[in-house]
C-alpha atoms as a PDB file:
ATOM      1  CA  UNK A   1     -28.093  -7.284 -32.420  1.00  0.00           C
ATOM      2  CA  UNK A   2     -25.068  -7.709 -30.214  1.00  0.00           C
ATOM      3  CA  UNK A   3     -22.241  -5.172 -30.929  1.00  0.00           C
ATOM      4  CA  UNK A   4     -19.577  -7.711 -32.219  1.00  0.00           C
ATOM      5  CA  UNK A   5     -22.345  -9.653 -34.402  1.00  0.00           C
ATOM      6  CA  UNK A   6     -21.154  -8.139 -38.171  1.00  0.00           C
ATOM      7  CA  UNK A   7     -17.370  -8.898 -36.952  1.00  0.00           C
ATOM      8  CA  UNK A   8     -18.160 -12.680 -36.011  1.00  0.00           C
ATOM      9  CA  UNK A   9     -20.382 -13.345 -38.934  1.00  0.00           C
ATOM     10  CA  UNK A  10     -18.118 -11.295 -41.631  1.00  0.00           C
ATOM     11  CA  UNK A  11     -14.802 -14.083 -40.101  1.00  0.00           C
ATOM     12  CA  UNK A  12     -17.589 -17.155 -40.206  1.00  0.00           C
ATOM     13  CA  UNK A  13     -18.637 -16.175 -43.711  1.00  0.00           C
ATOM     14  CA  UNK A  14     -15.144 -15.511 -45.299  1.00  0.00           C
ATOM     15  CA  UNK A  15     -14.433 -18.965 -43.539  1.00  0.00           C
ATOM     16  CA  UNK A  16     -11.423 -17.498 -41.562  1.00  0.00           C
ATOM     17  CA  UNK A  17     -13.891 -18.946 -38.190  1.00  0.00           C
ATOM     18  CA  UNK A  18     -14.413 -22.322 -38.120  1.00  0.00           C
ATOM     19  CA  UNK A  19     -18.231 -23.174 -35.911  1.00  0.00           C
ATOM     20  CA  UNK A  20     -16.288 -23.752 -32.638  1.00  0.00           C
ATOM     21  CA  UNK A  21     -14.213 -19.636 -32.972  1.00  0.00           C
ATOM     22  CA  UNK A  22     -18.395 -18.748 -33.176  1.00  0.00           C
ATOM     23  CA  UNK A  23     -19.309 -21.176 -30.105  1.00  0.00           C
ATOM     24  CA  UNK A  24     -16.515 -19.227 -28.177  1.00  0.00           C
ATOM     25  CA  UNK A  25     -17.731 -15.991 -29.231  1.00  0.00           C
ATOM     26  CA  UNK A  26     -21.032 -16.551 -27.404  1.00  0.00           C
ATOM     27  CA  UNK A  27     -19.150 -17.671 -24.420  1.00  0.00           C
ATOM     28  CA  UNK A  28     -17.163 -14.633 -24.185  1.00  0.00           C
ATOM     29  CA  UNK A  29     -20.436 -12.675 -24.546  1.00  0.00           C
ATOM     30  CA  UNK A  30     -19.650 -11.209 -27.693  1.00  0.00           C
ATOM     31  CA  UNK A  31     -22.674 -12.724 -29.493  1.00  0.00           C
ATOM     32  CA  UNK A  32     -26.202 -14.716 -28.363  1.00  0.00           C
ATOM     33  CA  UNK A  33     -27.094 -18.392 -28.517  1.00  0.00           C
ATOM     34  CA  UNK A  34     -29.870 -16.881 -31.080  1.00  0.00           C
ATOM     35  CA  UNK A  35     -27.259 -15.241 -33.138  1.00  0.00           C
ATOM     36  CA  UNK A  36     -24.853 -17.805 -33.476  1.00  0.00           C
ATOM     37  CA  UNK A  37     -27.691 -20.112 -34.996  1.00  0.00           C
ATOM     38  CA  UNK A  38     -28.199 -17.481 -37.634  1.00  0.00           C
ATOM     39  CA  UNK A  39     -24.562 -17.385 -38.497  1.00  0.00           C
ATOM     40  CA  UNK A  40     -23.923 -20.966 -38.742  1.00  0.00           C
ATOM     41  CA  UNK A  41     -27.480 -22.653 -39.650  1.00  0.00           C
ATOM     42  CA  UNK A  42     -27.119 -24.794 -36.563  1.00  0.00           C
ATOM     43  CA  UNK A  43     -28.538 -24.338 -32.967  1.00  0.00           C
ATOM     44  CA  UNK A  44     -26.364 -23.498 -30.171  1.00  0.00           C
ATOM     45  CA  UNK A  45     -25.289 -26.304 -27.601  1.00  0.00           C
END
C-alpha cells in the first residue's frame, strides 16, 4: 500500500476529494492506478 493511500482515501471518503483530486494523486505518484479503483469503485483512465 502506497504511503499516502489512508490520507487520499480518508479526503475521498469524507467527500472533501472529488474523483479527479484522486486521479491527480496517482499522477503525482502518491497512490497506484490499482488503488485509486479501490477508493473510488471505478477503474483508472
Amino acid at each position: 500500500m502506497s504511503a499516502k493511500y489512508s490520507k487520499v482515501q480518508g479526503y475521498y471518503a469524507a467527500g472533501l476529494w472529488s474523483k479527479n483530486q484522486v486521479r491527480n494523486a496517482v499522477v503525482k505518484g502518491w497512490i497506484t492506478e490499482d488503488e485509486y479503483a479501490e477508493i473510488t469503485g471505478e477503474d483508472y483512465v
